[in-house]
C-alpha atoms as a PDB file:
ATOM      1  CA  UNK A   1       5.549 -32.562 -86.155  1.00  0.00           C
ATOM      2  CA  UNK A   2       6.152 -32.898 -89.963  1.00  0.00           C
ATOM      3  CA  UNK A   3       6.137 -36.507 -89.489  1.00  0.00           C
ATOM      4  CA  UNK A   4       2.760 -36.912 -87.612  1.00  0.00           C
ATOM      5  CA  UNK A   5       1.356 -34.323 -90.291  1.00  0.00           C
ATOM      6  CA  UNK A   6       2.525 -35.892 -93.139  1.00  0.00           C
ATOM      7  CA  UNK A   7       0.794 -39.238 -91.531  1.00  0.00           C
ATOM      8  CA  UNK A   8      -2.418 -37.301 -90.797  1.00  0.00           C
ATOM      9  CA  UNK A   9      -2.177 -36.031 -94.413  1.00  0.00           C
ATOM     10  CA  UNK A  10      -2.394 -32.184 -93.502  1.00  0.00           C
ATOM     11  CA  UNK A  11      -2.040 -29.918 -96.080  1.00  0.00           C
ATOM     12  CA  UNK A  12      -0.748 -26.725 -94.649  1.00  0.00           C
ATOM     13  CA  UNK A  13       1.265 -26.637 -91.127  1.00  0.00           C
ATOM     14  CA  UNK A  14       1.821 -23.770 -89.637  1.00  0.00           C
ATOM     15  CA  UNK A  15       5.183 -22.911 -88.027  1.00  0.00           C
ATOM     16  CA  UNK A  16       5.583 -22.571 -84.232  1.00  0.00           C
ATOM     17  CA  UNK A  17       8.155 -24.247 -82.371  1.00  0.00           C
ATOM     18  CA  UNK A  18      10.086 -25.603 -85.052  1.00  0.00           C
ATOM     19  CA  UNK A  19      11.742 -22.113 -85.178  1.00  0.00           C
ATOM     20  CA  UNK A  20      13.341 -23.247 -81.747  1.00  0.00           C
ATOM     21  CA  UNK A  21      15.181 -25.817 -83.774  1.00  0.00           C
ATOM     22  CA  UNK A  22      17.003 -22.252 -85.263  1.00  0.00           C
ATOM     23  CA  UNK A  23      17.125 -20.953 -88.843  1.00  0.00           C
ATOM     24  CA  UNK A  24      18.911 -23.647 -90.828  1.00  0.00           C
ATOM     25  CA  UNK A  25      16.237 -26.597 -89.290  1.00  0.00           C
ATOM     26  CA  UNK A  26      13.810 -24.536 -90.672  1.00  0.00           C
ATOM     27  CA  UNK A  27      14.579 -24.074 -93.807  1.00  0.00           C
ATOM     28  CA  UNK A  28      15.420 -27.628 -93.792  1.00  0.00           C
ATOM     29  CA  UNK A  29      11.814 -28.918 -92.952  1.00  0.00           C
ATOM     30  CA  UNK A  30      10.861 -26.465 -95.803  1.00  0.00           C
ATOM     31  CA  UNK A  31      13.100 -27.508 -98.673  1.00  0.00           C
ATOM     32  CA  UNK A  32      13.060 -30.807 -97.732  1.00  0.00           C
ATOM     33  CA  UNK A  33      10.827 -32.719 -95.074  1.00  0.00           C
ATOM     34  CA  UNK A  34       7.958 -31.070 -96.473  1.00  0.00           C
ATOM     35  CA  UNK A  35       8.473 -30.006 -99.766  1.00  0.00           C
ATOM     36  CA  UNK A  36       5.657 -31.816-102.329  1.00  0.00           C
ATOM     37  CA  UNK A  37       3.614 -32.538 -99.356  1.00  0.00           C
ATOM     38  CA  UNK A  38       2.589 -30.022 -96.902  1.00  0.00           C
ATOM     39  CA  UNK A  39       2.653 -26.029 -97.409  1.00  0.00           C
ATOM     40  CA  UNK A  40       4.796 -24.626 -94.834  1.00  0.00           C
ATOM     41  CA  UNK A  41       2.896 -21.145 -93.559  1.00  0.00           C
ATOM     42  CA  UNK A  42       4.809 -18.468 -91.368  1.00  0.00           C
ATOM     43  CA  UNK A  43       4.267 -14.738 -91.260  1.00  0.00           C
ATOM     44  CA  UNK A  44       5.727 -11.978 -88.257  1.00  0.00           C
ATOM     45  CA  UNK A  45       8.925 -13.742 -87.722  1.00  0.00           C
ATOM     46  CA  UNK A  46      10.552 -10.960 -86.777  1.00  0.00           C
ATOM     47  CA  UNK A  47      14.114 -11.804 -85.666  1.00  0.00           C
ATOM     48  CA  UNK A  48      16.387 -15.084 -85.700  1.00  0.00           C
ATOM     49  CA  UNK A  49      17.259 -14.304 -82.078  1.00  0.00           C
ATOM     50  CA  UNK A  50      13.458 -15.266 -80.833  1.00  0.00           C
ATOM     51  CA  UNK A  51      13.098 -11.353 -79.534  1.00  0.00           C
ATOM     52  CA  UNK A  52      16.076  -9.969 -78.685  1.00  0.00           C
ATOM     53  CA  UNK A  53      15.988  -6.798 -80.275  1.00  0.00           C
ATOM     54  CA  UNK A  54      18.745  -4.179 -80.954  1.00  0.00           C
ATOM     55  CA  UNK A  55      19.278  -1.347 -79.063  1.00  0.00           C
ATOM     56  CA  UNK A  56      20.153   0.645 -81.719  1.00  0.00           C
ATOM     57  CA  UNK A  57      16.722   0.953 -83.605  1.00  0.00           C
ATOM     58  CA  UNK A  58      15.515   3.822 -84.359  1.00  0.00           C
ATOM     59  CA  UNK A  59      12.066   4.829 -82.239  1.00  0.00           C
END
């Protein structure tokens, strides 16, 4: 998707399914496939583990 965004010359991309690629691909595509180019937006990523949660919160 960064590639067919940069191409399309989008400014801001918002993460989705990228985070399937785990944490490390991630930050790649942010320090480096996108960097100078496109603003990488994410907010209520919640968990590297895509929603497992632990039993051990507190309720």
């Amino acid at each position: 998707m960064v590639d067919a965004a940069k191409l399309l010359r989008v400014d801001m991309m918002p993460s989705h399914w990228e985070h399937t690629l785990g944490a490390a691909r991630v930050q790649h595509i942010v320090e480096h496939d996108s960097k100078g180019s496109i603003a990488f937006l994410a907010q209520n990523i919640r968990s590297a583990d895509f929603g497992v949660r632990s039993s051990s919160r507190a309720a």
